[in-house]
N, C-alpha and C. Protein backbone atom coordinates (compact mmCIF):
# COMPACT_ATOMS: atom_id res chain seq x y z
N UNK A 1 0.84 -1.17 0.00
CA UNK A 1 0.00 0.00 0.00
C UNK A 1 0.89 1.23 0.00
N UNK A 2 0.92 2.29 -0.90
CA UNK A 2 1.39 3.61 -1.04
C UNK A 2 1.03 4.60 0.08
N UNK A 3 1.73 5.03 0.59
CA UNK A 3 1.28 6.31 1.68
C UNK A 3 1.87 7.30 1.21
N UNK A 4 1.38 8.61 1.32
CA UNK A 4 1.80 9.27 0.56
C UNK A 4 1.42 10.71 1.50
N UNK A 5 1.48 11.88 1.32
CA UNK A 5 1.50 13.12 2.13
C UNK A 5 0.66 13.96 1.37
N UNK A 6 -0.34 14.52 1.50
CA UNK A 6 -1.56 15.63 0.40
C UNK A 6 -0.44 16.47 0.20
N UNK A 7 0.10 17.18 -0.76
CA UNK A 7 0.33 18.61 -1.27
C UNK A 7 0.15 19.59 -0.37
N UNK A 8 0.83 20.33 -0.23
CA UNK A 8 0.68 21.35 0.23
C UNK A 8 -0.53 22.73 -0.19
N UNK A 9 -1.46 22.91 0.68
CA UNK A 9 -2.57 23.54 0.33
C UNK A 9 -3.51 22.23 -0.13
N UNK A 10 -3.36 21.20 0.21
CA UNK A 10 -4.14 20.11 -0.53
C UNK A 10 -5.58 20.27 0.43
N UNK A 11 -6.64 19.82 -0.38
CA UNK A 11 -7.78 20.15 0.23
C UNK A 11 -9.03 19.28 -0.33
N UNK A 12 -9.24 17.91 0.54
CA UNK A 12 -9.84 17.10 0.03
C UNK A 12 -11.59 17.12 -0.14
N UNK A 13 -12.57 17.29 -1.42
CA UNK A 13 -13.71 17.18 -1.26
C UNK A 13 -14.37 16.17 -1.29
N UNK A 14 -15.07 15.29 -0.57
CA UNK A 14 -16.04 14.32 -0.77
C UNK A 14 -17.50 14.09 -0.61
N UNK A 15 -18.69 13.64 -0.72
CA UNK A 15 -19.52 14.01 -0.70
C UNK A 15 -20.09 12.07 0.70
N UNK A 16 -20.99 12.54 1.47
CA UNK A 16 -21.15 11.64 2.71
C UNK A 16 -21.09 10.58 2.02
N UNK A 17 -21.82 10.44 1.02
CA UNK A 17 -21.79 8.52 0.28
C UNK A 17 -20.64 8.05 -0.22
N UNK A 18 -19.42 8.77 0.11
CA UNK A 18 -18.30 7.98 -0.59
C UNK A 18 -17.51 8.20 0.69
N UNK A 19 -17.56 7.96 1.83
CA UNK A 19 -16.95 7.87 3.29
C UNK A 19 -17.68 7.31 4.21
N UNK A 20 -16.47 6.87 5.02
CA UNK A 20 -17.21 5.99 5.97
C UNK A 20 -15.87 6.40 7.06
N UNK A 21 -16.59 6.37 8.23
CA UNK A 21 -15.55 6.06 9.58
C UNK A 21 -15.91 4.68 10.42
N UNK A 22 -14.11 4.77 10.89
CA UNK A 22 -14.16 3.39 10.95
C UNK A 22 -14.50 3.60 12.50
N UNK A 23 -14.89 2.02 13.32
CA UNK A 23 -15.69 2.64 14.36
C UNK A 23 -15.11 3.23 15.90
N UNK A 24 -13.99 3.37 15.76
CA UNK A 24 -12.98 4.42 16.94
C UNK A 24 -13.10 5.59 16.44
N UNK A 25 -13.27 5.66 15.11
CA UNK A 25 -13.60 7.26 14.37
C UNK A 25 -12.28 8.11 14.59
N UNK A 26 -11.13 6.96 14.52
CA UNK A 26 -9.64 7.51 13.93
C UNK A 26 -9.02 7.76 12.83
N UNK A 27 -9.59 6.84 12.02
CA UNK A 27 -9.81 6.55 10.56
C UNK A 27 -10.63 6.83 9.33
N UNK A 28 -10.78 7.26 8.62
CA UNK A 28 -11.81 7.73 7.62
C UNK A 28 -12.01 6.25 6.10
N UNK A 29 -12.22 6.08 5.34
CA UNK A 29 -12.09 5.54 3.94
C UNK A 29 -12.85 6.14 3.41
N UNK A 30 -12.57 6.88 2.07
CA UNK A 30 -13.24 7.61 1.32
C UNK A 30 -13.13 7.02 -0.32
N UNK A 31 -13.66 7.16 -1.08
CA UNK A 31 -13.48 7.06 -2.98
C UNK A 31 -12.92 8.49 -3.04
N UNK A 32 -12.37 8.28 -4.23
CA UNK A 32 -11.75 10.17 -4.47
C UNK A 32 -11.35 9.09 -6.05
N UNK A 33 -11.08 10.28 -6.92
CA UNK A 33 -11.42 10.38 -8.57
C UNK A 33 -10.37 11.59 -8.71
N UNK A 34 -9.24 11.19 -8.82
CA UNK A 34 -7.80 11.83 -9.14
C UNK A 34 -8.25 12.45 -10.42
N UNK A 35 -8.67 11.77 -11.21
CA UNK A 35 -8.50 12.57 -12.43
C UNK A 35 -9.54 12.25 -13.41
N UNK A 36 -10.24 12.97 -14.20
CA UNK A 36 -11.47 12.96 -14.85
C UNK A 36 -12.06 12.01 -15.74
N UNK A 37 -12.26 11.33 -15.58
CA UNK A 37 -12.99 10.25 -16.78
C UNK A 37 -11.88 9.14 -16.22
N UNK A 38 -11.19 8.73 -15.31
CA UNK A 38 -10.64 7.45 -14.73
C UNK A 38 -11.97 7.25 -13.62
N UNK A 39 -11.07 6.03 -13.63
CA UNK A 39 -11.87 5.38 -12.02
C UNK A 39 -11.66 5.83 -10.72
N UNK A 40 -12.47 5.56 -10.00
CA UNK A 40 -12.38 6.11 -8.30
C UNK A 40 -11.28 5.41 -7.64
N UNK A 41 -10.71 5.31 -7.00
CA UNK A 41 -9.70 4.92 -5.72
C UNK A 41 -10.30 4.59 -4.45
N UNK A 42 -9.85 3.88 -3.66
CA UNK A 42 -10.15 3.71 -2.40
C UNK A 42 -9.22 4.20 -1.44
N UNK A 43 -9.15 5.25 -0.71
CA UNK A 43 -8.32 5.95 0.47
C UNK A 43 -8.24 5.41 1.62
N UNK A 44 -7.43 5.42 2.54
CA UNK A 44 -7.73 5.60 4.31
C UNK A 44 -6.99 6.94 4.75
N UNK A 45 -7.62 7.54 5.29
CA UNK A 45 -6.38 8.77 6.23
C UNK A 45 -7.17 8.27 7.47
N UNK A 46 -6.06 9.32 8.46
CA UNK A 46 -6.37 9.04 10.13
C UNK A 46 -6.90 10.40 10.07
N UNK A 47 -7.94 10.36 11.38
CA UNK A 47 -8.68 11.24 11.93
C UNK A 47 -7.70 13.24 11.39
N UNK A 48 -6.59 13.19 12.22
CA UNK A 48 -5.77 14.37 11.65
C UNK A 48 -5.44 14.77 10.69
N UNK A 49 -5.51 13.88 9.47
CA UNK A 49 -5.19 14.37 8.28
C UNK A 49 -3.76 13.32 8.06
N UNK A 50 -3.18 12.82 9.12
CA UNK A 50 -2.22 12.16 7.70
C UNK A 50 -2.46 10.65 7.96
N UNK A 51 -1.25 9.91 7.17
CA UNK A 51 -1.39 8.14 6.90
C UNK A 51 -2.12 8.15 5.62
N UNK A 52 -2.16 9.62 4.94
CA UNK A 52 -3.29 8.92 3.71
C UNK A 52 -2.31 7.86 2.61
N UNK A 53 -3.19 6.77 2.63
CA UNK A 53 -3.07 5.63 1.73
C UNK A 53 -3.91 5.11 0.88
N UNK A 54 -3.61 5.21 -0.04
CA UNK A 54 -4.47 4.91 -1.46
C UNK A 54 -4.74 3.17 -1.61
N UNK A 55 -5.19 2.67 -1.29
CA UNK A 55 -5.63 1.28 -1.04
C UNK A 55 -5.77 0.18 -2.76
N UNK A 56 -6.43 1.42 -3.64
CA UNK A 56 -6.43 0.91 -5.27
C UNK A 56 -5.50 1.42 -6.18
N UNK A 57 -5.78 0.92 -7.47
CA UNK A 57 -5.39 1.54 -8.39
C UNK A 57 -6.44 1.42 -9.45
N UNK A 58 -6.34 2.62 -10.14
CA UNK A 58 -7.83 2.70 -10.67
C UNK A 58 -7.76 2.01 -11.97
N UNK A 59 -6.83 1.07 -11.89
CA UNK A 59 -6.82 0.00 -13.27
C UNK A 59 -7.42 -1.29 -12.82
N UNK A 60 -7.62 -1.43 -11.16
CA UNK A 60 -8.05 -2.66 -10.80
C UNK A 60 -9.50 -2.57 -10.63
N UNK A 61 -10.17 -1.79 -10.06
CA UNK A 61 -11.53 -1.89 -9.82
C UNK A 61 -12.30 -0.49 -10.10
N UNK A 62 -13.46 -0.19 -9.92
CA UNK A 62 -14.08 0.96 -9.40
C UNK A 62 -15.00 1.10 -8.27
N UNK A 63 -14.32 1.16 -7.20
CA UNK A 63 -15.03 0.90 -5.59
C UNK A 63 -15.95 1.97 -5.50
N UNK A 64 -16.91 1.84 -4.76
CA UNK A 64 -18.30 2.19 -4.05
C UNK A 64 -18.43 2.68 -3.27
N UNK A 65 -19.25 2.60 -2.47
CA UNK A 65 -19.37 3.53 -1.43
C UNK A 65 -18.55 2.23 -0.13
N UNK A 66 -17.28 2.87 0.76
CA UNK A 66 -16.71 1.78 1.70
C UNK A 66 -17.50 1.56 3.07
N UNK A 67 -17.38 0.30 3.24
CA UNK A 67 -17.58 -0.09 4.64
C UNK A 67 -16.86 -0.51 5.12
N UNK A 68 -16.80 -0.23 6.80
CA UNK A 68 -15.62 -1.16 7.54
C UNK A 68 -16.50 -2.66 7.90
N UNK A 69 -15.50 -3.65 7.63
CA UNK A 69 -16.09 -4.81 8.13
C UNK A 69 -15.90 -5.00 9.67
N UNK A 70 -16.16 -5.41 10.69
CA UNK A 70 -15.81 -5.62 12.17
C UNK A 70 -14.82 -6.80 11.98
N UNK A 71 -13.83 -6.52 12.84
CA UNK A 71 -12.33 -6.86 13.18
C UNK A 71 -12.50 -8.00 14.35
């Protein structure tokens, strides 16, 4: 899995149906759509903003809206 750091000034939009928190609500998973007419991605960041990790690649799937499964 890639981890990677947002850009500076980076500023993420998502809309409620493509996020989910996981249930300590430290964690986020979101879809996000890098770039226009590709596929969605699957994310995790932590509650503060970093650990973001890109979970796909948008050559493998096009994920949905995420759920956490119980651990």
């Amino acid at each position: 899995m890639a981890q990677s750091s947002p850009p500076l000034g980076f500023r993420l939009v998502v809309t409620p149906q493509q996020l989910s928190w996981f249930s300590d609500s430290q964690q986020i998973a979101f879809i996000y759509n890098e770039t226009e007419g590709d596929k969605n991605n699957l994310y995790v960041i932590n509650r503060d903003g970093s650990g973001l990790t890109k979970l796909t690649n948008d050559k493998d799937l096009n994920p949905g809206t995420p759920v956490w499964q119980p651990q």
